[in-house]
Protein backbone atom coordinates (compact mmCIF):
# COMPACT_ATOMS: atom_id res chain seq x y z
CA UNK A 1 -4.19 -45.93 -6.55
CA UNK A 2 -7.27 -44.11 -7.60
CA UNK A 3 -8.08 -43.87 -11.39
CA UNK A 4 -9.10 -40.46 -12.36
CA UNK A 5 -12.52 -40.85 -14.57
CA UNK A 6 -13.73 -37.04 -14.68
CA UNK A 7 -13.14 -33.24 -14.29
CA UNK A 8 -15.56 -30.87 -13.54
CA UNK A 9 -15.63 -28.46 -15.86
CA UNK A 10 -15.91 -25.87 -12.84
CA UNK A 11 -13.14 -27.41 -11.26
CA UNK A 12 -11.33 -27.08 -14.61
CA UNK A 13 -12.54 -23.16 -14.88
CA UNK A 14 -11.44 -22.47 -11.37
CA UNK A 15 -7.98 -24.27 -11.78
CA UNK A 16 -6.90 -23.10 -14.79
CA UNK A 17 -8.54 -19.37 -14.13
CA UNK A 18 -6.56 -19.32 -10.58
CA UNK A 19 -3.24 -20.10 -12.86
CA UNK A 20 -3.55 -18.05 -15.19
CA UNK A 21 -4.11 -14.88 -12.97
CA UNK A 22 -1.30 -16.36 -11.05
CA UNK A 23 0.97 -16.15 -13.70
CA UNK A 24 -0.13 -12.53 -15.15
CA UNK A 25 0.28 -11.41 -11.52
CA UNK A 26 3.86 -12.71 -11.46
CA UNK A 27 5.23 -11.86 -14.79
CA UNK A 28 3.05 -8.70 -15.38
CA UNK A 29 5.01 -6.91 -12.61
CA UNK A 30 7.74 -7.04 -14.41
CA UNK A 31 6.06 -6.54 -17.64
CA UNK A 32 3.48 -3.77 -17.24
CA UNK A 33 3.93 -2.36 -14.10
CA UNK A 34 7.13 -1.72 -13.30
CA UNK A 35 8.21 -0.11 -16.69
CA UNK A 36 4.73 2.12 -16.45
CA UNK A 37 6.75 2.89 -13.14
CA UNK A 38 10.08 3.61 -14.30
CA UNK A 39 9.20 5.32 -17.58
CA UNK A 40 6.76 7.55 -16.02
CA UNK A 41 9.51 8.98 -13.46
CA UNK A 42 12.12 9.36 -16.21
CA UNK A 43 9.56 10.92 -18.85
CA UNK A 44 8.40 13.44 -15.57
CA UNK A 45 12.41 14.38 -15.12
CA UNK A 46 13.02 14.86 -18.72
CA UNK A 47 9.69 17.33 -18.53
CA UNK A 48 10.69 19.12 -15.15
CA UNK A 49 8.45 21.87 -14.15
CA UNK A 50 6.76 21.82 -17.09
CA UNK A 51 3.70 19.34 -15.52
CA UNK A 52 6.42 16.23 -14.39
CA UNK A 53 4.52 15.25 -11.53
CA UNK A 54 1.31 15.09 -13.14
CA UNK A 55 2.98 12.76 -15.93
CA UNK A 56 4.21 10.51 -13.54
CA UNK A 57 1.46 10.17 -11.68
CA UNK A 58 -0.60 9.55 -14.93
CA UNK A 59 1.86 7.06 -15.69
CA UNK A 60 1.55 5.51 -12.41
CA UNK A 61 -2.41 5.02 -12.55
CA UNK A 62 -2.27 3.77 -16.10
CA UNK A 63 0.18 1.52 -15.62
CA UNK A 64 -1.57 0.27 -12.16
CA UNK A 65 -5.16 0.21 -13.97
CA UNK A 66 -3.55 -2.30 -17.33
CA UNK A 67 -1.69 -4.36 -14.14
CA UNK A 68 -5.40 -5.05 -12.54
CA UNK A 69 -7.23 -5.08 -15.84
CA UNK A 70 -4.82 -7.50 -16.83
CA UNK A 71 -5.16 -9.99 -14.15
CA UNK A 72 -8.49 -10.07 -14.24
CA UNK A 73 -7.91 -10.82 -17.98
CA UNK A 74 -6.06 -13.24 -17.56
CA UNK A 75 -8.56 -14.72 -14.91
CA UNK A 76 -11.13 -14.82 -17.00
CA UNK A 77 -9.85 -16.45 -20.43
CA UNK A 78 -7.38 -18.59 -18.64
CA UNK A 79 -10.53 -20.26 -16.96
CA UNK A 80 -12.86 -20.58 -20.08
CA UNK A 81 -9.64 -22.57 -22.13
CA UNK A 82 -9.54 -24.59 -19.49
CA UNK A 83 -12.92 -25.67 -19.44
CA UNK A 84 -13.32 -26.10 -22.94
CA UNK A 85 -12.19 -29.67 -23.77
CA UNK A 86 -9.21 -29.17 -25.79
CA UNK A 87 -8.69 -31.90 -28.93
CA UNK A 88 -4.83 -32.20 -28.18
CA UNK A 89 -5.81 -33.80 -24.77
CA UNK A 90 -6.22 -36.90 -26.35
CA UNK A 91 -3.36 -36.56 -28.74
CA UNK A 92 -1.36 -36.52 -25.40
CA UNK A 93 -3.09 -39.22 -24.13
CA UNK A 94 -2.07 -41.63 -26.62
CA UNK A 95 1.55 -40.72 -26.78
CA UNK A 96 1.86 -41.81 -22.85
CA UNK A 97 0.27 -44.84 -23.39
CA UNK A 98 2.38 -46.13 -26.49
CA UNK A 99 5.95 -44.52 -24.72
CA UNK A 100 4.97 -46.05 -21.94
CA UNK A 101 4.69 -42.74 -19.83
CA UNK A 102 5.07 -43.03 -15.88
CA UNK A 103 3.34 -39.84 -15.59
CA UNK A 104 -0.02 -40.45 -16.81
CA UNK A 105 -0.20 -44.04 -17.20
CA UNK A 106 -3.18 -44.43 -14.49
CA UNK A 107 -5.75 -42.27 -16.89
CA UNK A 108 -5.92 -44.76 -19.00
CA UNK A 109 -7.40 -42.43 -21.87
CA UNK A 110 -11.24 -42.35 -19.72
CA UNK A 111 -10.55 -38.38 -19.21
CA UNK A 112 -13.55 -37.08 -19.68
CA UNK A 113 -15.34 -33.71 -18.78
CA UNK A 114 -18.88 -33.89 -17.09
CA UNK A 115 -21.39 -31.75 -18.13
């Protein structure tokens, strides 16, 4: 068994980055894009002839644009909290050593983040 002694904090940034985006990506389908999809069609019916197409395909774009903007968002924060070295990691590290944890018993506490 190998004791882990360090993370990177690039390796940290790139996880937690990759994650995040991961996550937006998944859940911000649902979220942003696919009611920008839906409510543009329904608020281009309820306009008929009177510019409907050009409302949903406004709605379309904008919703497409806060779906990419988001993700890239998400990229970008998710990876600078993950490299900054939080104060509840070691909080957490103490609770699995006095319960007695079998998922992070092998840490130890020596986490620490190289410069």
């Amino acid at each position: 068994m190998h004791t882990l002694r360090r993370i990177a904090v690039g390796s940290a940034f790139k996880v937690g980055a990759a994650l995040s985006a991961l996550l937006f990506a998944v859940l911000g389908f649902f979220v942003v894009l696919l009611p920008g999809i839906f409510g543009a069609s329904i608020l281009g019916a309820l306009l008929g002839e009177r510019g409907g197409g050009g409302t949903f395909g406004l709605g379309f774009i904008g919703s497409l644009i806060a779906y990419v903007l988001g993700i890239v968002l998400y990229w970008i924060l998710g990876g600078i909290i993950s490299a900054v070295p939080s104060p509840s990691r070691r909080v957490m590290e103490r609770a699995s050593r006095s319960f007695g944890c079998s998922s992070a018993p092998h840490i130890k506490g020596k986490l620490s983040r190289s410069l």
